[in-house]
N, C-alpha and C. Protein backbone atom coordinates (compact mmCIF):
# COMPACT_ATOMS: atom_id res chain seq x y z
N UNK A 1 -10.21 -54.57 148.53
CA UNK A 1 -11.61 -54.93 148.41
C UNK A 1 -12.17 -55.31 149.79
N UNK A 2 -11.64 -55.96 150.39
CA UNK A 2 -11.85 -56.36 152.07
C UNK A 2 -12.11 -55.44 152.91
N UNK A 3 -11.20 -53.94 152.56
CA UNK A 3 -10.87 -53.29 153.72
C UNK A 3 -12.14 -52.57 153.64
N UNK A 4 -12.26 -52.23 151.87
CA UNK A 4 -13.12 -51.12 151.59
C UNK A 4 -14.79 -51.44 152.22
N UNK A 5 -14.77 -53.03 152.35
CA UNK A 5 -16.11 -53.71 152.91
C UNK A 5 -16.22 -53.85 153.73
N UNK A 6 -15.18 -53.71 154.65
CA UNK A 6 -15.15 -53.59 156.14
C UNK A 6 -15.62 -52.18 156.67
N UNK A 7 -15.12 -51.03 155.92
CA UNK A 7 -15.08 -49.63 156.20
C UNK A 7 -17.00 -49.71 155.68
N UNK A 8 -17.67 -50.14 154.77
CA UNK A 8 -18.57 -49.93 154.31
C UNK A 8 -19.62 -50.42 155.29
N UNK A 9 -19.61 -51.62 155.54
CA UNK A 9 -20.18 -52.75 156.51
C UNK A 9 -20.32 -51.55 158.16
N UNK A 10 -18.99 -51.10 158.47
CA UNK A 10 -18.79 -50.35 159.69
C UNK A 10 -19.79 -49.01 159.85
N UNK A 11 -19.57 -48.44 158.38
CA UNK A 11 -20.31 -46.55 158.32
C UNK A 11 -21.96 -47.35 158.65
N UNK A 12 -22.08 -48.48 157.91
CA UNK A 12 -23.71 -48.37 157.86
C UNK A 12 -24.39 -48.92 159.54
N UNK A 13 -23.49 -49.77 159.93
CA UNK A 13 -23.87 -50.19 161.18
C UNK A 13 -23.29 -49.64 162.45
N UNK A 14 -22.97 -48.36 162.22
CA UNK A 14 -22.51 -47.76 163.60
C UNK A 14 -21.07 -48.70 163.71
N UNK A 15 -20.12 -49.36 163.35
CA UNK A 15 -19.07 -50.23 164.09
C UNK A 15 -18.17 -48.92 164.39
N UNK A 16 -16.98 -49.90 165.09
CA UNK A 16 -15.75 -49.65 165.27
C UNK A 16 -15.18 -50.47 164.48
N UNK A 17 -14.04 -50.16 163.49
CA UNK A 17 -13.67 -51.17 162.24
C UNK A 17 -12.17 -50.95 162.73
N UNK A 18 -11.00 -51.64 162.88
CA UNK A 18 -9.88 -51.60 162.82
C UNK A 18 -8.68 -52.65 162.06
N UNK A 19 -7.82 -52.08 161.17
CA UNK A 19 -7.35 -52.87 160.45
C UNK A 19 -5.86 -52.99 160.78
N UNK A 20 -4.81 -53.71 160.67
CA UNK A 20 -3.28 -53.54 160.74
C UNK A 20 -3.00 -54.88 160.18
N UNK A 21 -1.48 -54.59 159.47
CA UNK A 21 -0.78 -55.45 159.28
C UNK A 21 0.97 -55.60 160.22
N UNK A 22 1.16 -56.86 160.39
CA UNK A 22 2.19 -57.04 160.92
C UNK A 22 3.05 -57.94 160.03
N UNK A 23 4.57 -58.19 160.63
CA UNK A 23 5.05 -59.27 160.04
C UNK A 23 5.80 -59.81 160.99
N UNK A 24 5.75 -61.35 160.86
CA UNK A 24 6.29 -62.03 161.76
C UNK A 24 7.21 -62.66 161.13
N UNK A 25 8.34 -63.16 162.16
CA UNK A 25 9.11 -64.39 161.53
C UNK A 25 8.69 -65.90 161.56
N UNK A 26 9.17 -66.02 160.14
CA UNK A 26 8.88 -67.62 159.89
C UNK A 26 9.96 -68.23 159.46
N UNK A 27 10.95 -67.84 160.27
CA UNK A 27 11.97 -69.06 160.19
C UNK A 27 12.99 -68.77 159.23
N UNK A 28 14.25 -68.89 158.90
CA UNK A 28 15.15 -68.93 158.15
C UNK A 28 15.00 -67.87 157.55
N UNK A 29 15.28 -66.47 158.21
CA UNK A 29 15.07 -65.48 157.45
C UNK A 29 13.87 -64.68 156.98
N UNK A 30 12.90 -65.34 156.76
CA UNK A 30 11.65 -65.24 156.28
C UNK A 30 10.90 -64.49 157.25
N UNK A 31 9.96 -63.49 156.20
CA UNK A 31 9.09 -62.50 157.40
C UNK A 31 7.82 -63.31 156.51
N UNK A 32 6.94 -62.92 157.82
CA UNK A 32 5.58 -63.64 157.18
C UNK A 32 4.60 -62.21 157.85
N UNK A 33 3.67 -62.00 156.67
CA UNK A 33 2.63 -60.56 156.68
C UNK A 33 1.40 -61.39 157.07
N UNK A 34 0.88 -60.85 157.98
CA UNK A 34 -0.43 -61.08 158.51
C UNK A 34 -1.47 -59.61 158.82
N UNK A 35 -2.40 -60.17 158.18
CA UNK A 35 -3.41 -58.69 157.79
C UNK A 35 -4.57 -59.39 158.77
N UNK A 36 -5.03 -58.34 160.00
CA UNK A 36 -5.94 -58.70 160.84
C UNK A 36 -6.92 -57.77 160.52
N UNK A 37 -8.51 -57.58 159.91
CA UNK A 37 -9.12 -57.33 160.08
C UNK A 37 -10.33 -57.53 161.19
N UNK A 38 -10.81 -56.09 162.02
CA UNK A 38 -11.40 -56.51 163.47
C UNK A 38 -12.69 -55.69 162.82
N UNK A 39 -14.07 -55.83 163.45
CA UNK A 39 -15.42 -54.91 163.55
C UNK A 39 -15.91 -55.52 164.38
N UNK A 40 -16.16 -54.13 165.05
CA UNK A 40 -16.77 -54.17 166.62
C UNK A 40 -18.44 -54.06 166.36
N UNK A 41 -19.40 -54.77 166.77
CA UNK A 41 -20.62 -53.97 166.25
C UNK A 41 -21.73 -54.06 167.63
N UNK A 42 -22.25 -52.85 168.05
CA UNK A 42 -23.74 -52.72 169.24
C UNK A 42 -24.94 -53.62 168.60
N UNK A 43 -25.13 -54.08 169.43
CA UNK A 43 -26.92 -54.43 168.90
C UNK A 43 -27.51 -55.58 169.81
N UNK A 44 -29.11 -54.18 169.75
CA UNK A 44 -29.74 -54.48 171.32
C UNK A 44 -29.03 -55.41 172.66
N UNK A 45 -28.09 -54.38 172.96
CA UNK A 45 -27.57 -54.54 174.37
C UNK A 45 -26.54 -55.71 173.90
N UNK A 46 -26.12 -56.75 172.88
CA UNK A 46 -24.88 -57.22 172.54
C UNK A 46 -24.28 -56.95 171.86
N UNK A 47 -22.92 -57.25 172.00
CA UNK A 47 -22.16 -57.21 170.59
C UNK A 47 -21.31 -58.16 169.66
N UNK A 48 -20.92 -58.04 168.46
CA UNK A 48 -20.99 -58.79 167.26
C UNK A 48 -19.39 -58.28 167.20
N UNK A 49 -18.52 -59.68 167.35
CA UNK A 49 -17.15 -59.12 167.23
C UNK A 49 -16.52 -59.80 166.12
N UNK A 50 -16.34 -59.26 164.75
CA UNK A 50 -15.77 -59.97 163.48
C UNK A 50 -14.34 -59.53 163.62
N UNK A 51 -13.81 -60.70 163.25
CA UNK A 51 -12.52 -60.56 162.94
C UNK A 51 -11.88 -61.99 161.30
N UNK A 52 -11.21 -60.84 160.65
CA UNK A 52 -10.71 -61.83 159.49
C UNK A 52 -9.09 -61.79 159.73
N UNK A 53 -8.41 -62.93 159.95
CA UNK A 53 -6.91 -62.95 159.51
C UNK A 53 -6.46 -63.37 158.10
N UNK A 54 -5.93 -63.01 157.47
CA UNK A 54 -5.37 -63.21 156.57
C UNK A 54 -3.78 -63.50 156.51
N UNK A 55 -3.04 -64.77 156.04
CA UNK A 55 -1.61 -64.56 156.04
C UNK A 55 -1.02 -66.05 156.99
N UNK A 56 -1.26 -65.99 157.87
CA UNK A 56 -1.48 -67.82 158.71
C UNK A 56 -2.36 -68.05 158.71
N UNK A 57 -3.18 -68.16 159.70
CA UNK A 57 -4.58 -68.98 159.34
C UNK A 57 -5.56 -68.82 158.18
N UNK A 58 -5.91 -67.67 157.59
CA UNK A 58 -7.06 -67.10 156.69
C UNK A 58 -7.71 -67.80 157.82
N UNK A 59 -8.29 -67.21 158.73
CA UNK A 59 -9.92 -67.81 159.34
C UNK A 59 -10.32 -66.20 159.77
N UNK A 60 -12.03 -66.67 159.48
CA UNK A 60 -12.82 -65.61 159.74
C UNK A 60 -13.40 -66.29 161.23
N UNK A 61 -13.61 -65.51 161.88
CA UNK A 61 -14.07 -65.80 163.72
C UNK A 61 -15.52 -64.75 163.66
N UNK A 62 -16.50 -64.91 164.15
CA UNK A 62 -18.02 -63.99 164.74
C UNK A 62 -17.98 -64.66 165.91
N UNK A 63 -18.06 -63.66 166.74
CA UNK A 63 -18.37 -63.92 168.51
C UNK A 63 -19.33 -62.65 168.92
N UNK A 64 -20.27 -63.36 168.99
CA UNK A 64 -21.45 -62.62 169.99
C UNK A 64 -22.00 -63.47 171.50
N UNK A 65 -22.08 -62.63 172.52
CA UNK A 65 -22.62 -62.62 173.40
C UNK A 65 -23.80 -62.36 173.90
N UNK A 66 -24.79 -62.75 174.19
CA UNK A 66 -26.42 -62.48 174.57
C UNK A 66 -26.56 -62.70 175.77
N UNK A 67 -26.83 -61.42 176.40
CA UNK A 67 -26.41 -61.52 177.91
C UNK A 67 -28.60 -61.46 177.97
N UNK A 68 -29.13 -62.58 178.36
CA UNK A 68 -30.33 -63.06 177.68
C UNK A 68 -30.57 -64.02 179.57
N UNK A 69 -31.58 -63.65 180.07
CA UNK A 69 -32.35 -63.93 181.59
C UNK A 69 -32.91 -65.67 180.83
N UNK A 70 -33.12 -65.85 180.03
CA UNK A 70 -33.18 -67.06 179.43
C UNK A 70 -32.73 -67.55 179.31
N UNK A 71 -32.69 -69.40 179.75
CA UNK A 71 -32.23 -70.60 179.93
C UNK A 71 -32.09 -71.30 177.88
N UNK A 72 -30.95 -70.90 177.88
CA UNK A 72 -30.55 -70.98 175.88
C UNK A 72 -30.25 -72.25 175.90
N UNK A 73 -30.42 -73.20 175.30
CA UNK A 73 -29.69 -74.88 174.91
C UNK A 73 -28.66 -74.82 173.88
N UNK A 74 -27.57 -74.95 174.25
CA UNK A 74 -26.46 -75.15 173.27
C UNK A 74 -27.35 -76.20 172.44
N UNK A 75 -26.07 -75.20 170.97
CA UNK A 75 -26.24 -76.38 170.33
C UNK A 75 -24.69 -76.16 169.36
N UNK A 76 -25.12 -77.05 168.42
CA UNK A 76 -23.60 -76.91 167.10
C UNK A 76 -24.43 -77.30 165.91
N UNK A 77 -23.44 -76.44 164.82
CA UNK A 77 -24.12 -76.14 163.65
C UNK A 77 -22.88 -76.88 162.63
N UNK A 78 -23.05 -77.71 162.33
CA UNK A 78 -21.28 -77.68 160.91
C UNK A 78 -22.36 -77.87 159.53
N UNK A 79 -21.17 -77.98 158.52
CA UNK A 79 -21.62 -77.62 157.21
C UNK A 79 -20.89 -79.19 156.72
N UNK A 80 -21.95 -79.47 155.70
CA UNK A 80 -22.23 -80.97 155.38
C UNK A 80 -20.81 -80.41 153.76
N UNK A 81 -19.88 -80.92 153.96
CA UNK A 81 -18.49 -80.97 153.25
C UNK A 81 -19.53 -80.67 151.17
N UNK A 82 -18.42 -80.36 150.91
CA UNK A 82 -18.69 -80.02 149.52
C UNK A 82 -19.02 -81.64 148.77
N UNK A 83 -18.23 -82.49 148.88
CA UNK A 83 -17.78 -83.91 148.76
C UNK A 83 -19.19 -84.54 148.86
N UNK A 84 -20.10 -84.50 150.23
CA UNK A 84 -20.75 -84.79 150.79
C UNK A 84 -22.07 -84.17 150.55
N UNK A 85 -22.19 -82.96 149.85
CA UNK A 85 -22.96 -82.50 149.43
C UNK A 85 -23.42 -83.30 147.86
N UNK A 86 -22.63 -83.72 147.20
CA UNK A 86 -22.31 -84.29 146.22
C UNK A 86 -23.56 -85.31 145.73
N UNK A 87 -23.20 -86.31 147.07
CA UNK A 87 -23.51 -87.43 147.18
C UNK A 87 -25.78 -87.47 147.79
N UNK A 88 -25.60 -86.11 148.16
CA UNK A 88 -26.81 -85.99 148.67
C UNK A 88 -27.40 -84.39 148.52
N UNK A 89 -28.08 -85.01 147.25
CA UNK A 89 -28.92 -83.49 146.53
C UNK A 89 -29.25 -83.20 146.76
N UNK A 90 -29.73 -81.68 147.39
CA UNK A 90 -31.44 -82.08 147.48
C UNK A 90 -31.58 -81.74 149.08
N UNK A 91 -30.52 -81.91 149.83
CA UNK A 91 -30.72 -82.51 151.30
C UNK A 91 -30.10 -80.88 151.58
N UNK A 92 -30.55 -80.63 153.01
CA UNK A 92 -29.88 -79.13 153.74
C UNK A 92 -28.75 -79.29 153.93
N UNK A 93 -27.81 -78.39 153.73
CA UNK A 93 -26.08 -78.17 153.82
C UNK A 93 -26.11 -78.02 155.22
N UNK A 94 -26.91 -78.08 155.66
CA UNK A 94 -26.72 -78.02 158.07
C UNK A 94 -26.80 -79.24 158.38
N UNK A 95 -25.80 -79.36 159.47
CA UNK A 95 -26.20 -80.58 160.20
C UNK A 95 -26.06 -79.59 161.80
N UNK A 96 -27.35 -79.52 162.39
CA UNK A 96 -27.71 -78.68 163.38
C UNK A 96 -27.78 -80.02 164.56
N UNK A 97 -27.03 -79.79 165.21
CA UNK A 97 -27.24 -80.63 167.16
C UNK A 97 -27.81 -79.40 167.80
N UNK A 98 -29.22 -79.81 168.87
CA UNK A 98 -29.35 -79.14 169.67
C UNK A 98 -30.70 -79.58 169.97
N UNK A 99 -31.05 -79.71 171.39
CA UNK A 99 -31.71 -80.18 172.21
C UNK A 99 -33.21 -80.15 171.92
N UNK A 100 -32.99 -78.56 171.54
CA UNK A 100 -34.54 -77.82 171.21
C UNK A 100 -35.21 -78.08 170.10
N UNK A 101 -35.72 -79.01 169.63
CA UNK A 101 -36.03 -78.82 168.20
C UNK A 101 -36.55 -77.33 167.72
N UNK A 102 -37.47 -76.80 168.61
CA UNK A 102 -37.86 -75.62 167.81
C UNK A 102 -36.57 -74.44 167.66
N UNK A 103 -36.10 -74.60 168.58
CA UNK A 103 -34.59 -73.54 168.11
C UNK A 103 -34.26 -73.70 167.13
N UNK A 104 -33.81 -75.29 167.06
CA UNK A 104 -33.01 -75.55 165.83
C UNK A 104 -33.66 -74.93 164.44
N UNK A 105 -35.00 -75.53 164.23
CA UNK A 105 -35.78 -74.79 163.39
C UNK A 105 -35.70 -73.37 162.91
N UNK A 106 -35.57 -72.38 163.98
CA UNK A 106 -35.15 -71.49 164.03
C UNK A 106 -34.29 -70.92 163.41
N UNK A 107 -32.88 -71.56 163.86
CA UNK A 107 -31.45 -71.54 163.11
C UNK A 107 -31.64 -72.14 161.82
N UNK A 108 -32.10 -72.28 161.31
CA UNK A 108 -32.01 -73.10 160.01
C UNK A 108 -33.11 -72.23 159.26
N UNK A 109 -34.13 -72.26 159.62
CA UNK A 109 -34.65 -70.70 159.15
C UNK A 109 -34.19 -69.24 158.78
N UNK A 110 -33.34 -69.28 160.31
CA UNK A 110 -32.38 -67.83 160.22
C UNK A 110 -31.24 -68.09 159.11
N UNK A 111 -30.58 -69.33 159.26
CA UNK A 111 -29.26 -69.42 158.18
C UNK A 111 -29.99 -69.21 156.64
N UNK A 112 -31.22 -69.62 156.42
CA UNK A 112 -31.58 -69.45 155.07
C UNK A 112 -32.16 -67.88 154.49
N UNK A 113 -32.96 -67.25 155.82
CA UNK A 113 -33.02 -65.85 155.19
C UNK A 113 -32.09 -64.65 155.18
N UNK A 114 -31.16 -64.83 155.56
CA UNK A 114 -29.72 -64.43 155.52
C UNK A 114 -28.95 -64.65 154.33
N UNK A 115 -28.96 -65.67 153.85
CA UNK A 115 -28.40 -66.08 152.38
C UNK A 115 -27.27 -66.60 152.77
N UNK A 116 -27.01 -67.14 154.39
CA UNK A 116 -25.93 -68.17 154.83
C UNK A 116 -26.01 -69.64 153.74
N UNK A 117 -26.95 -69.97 154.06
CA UNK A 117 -27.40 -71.49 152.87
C UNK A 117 -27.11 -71.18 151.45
N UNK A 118 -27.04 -69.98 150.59
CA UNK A 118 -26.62 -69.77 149.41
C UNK A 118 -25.04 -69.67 149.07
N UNK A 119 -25.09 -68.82 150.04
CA UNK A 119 -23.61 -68.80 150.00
C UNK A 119 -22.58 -70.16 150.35
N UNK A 120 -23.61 -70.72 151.24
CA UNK A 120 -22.70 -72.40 151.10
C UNK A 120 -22.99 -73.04 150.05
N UNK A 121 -23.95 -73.00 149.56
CA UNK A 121 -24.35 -73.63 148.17
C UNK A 121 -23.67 -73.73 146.93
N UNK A 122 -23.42 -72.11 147.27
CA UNK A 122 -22.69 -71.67 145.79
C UNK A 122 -20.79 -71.59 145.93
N UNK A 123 -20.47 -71.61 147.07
CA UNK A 123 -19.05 -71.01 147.18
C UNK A 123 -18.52 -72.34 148.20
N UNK A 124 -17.18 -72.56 148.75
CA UNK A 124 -16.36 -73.69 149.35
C UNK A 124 -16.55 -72.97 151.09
N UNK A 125 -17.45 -72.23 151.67
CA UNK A 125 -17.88 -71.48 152.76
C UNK A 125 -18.47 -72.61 153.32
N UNK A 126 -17.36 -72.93 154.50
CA UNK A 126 -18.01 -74.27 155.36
C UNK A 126 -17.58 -73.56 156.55
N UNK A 127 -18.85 -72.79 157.52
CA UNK A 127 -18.66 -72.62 158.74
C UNK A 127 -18.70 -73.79 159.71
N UNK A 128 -18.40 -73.17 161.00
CA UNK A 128 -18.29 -74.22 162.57
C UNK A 128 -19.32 -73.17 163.00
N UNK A 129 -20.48 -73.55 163.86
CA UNK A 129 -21.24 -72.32 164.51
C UNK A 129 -21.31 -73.38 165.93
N UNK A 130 -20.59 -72.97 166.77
CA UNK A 130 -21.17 -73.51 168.34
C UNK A 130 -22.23 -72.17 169.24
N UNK A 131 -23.24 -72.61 169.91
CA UNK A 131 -23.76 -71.13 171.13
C UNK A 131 -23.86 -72.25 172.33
N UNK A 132 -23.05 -71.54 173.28
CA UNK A 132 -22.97 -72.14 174.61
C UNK A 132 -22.99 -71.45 175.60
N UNK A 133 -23.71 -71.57 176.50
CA UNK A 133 -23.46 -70.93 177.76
C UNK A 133 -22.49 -70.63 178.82
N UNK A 134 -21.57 -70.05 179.35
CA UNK A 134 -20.47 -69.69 180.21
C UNK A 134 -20.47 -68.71 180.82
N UNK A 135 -20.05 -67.94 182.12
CA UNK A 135 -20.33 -67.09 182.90
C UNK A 135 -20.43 -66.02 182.49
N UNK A 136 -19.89 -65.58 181.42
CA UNK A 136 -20.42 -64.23 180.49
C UNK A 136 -21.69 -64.25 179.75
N UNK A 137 -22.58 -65.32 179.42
CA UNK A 137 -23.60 -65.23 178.87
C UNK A 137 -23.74 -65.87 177.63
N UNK A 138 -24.43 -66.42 176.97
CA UNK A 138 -24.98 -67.55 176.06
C UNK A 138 -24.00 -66.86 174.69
N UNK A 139 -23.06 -67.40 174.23
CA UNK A 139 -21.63 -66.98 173.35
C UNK A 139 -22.48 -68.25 172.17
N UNK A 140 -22.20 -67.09 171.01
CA UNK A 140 -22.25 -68.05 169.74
C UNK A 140 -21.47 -67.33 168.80
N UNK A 141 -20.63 -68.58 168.73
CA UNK A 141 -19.08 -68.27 167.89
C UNK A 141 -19.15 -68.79 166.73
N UNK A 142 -18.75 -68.22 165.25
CA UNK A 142 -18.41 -69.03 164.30
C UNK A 142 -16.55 -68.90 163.99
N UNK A 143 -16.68 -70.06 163.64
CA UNK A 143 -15.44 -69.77 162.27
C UNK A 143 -15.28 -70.47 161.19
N UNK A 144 -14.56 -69.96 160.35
CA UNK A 144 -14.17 -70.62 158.64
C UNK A 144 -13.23 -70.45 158.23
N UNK A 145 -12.54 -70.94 157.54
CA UNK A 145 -11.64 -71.36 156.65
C UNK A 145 -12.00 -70.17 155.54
N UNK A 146 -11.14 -68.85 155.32
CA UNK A 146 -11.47 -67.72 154.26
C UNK A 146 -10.67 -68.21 152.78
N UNK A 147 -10.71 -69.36 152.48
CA UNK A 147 -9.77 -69.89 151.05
C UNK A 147 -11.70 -69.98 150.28
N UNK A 148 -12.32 -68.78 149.77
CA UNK A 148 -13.35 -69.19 149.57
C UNK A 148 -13.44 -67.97 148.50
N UNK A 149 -14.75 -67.93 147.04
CA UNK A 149 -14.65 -66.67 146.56
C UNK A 149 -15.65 -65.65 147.00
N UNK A 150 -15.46 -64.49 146.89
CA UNK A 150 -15.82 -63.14 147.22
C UNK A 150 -16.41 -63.38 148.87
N UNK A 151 -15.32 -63.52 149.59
CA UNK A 151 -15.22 -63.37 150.85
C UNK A 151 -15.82 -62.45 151.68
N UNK A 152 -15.26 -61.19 151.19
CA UNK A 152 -16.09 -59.87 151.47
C UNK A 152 -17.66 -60.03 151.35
N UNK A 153 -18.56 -60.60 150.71
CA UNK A 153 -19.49 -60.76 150.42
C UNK A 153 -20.20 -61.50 152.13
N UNK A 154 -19.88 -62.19 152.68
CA UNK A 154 -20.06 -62.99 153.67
C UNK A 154 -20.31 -62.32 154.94
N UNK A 155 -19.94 -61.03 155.31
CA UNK A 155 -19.43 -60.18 156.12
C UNK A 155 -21.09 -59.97 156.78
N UNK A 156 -21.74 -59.25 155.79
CA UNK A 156 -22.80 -58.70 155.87
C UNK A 156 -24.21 -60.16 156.62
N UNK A 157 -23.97 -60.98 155.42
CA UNK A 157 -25.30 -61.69 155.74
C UNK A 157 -24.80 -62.29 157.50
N UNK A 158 -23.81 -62.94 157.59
CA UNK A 158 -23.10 -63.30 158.91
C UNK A 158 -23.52 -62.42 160.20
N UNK A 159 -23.59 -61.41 159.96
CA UNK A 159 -23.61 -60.41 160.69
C UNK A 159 -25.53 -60.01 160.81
N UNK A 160 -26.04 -60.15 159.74
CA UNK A 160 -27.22 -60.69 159.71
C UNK A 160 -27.97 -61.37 160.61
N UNK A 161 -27.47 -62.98 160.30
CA UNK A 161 -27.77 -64.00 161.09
C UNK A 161 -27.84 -63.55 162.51
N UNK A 162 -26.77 -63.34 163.06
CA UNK A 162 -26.39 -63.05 164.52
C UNK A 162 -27.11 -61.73 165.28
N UNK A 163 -27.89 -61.06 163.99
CA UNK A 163 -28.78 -60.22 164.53
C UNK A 163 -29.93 -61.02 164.78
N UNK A 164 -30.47 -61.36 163.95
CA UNK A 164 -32.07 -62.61 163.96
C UNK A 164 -31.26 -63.38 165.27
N UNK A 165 -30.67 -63.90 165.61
CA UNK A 165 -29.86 -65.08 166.68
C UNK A 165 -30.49 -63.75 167.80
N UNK A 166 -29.68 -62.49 168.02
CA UNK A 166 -30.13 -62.00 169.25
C UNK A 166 -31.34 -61.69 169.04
N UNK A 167 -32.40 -61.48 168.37
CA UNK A 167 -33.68 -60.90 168.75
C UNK A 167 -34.17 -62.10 169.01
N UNK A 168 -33.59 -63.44 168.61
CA UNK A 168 -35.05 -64.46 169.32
C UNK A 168 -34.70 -64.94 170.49
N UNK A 169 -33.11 -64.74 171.15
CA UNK A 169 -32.65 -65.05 172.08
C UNK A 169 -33.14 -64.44 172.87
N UNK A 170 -33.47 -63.12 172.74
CA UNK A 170 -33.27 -61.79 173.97
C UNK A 170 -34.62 -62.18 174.37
């Protein structure tokens, strides 16, 4: 189901999709299978690099680069715990740091027409989103924890987001 959404996700957006499994040792005999799913993706002049492991970590990673003549303000994005959501109804599942208020606005705009905010709503999908600046150019990375349901589902809007992220960056 993963692969087939990876291959699907790839035909429609021009990617490069590459999949393999390995096995490693884990000790006393034991081989341990690790399934790396990678998609490479263009867009306007950056690119969108997904990768899912499955097998040790389960973490899903998005790294894009915005090579952007504009002065970007980091910021960090985490997701307000399921637990914690609990306790406070009602309230946005973001807790957004970042300098700019109107960016932030932005991001929190972008996470909601994407269907990032639903999908945290509805499923145990608690991303990390940092964008920081470093000599390659204003990098905004996520990752998560993939112990979540219909995973595959996530691929698309994610990939989404990080498009809206480069057009207001660029």
């Amino acid at each position: 189901m993963i692969e087939s959404r990876f291959q699907e996700i790839s035909q429609e957006l021009n990617g490069n999709y590459q999949h393999e499994t390995k096995k490693y040792n884990g000790g006393m005999g034991a081989r341990l299978p690790v399934t790396l799913h990678r998609l490479d993706i263009d867009y306007n002049g950056s690119s969108i690099d997904v990768k899912y492991e499955f097998g040790n970590l389960n973490l899903g990673e998005f790294l894009c680069t915005i090579k952007s003549g504009k002065r970007i303000p980091d910021f960090k994005i985490e997701t307000r715990s399921n637990l914690g959501r609990l306790f406070t109804k009602g309230k946005n599942p973001w807790k957004i740091k970042c300098s700019d208020g109107l960016l932030a606005e932005k991001i929190k705009l972008f996470l909601k027409e994407t269907d990032l905010e639903k999908i945290v709503q509805e499923t145990s999908f608690e991303p990390s989103i940092i964008g920081e600046t470093d000599q390659t150019g204003f990098n905004v990375k996520m990752q998560f924890y993939l112990g979540f349901e219909n995973k595959e589902e996530s691929i698309l809007p994610i990939i989404n987001f990080y498009k809206k992220m480069i057009d207001h960056l660029n």
